[in-house]
Protein backbone atom coordinates (compact mmCIF):
# COMPACT_ATOMS: atom_id res chain seq x y z
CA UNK A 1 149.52 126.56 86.53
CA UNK A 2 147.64 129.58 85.49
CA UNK A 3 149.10 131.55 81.89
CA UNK A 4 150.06 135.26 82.50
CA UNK A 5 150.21 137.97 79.51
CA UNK A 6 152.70 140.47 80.32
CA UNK A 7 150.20 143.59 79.16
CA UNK A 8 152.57 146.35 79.24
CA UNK A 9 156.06 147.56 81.05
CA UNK A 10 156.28 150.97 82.69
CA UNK A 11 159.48 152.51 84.66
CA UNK A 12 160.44 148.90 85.77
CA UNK A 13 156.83 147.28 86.49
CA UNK A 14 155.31 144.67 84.26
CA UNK A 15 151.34 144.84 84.41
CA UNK A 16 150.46 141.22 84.45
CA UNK A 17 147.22 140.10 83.34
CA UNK A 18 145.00 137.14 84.14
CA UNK A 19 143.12 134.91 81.65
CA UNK A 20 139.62 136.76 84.16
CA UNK A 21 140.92 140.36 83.03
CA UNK A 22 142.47 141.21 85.93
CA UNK A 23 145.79 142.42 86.86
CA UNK A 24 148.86 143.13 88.73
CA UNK A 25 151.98 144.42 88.96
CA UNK A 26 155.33 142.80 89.31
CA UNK A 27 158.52 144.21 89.55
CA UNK A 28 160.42 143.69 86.09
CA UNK A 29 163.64 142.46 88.17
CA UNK A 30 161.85 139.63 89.28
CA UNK A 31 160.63 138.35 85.83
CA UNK A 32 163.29 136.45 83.87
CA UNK A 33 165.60 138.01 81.96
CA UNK A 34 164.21 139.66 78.11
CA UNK A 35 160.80 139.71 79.54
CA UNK A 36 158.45 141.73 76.82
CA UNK A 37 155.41 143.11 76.50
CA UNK A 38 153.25 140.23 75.39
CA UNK A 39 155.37 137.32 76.52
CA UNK A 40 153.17 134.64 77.99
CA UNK A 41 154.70 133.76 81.56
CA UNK A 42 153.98 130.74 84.21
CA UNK A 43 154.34 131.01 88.01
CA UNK A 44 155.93 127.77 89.88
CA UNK A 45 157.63 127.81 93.10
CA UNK A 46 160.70 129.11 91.21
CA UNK A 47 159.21 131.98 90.35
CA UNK A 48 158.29 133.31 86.74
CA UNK A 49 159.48 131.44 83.90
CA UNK A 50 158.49 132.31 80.11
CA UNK A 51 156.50 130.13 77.82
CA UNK A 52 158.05 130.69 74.29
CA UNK A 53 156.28 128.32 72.92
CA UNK A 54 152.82 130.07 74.32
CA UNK A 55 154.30 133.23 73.11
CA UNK A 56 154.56 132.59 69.35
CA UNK A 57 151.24 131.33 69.50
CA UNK A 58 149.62 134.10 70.96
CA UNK A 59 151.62 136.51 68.71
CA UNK A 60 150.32 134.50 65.94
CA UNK A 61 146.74 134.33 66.75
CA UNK A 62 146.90 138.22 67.44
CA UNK A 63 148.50 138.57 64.14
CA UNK A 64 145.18 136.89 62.73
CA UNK A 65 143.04 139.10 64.63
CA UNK A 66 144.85 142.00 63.26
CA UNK A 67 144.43 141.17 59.86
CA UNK A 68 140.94 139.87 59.84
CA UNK A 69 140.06 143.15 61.53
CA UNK A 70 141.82 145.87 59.51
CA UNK A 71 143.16 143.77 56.67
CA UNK A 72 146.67 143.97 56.89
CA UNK A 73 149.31 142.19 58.47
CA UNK A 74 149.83 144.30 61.12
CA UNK A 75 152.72 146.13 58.86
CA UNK A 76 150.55 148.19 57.24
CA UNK A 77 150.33 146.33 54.13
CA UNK A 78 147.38 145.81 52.77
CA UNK A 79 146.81 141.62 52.32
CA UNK A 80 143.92 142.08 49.86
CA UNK A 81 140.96 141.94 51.90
């Protein structure tokens, strides 16, 4: 089961994007319900489902990234860099 990133929404489509780079759009009705930007998805022969788990750790590591980057916590405050 391949992991989806939901990149961005725009007037009712979710851009969906592969682990490769690529992407596609999907309708936001047909996502699950409180679908956001970011949320880690999984396609089964039920459709889309949401991976909160997946989601918190990816929102996590990006938090990292953010920090090591700019050095903050992706606030604005400064964490002493």
């Amino acid at each position: 089961m391949a992991s989806l990133v939901v990149d961005r929404i725009e007037d009712g489509i979710a851009v969906i994007e592969l682990a490769v780079g690529q992407t596609f759009n999907v309708p936001l009705c047909m996502l699950p319900e409180g679908t956001h930007e970011g949320d880690v998805l999984a396609f089964c022969a039920d459709g889309y489902s949401r991976k909160l788990d997946a989601t918190a750790l990816r929102a996590a590591e990006m938090r990292r990234r953010t920090e090591r980057l700019f050095g903050c916590n992706g606030k604005g405050e400064t964490t002493g860099r």
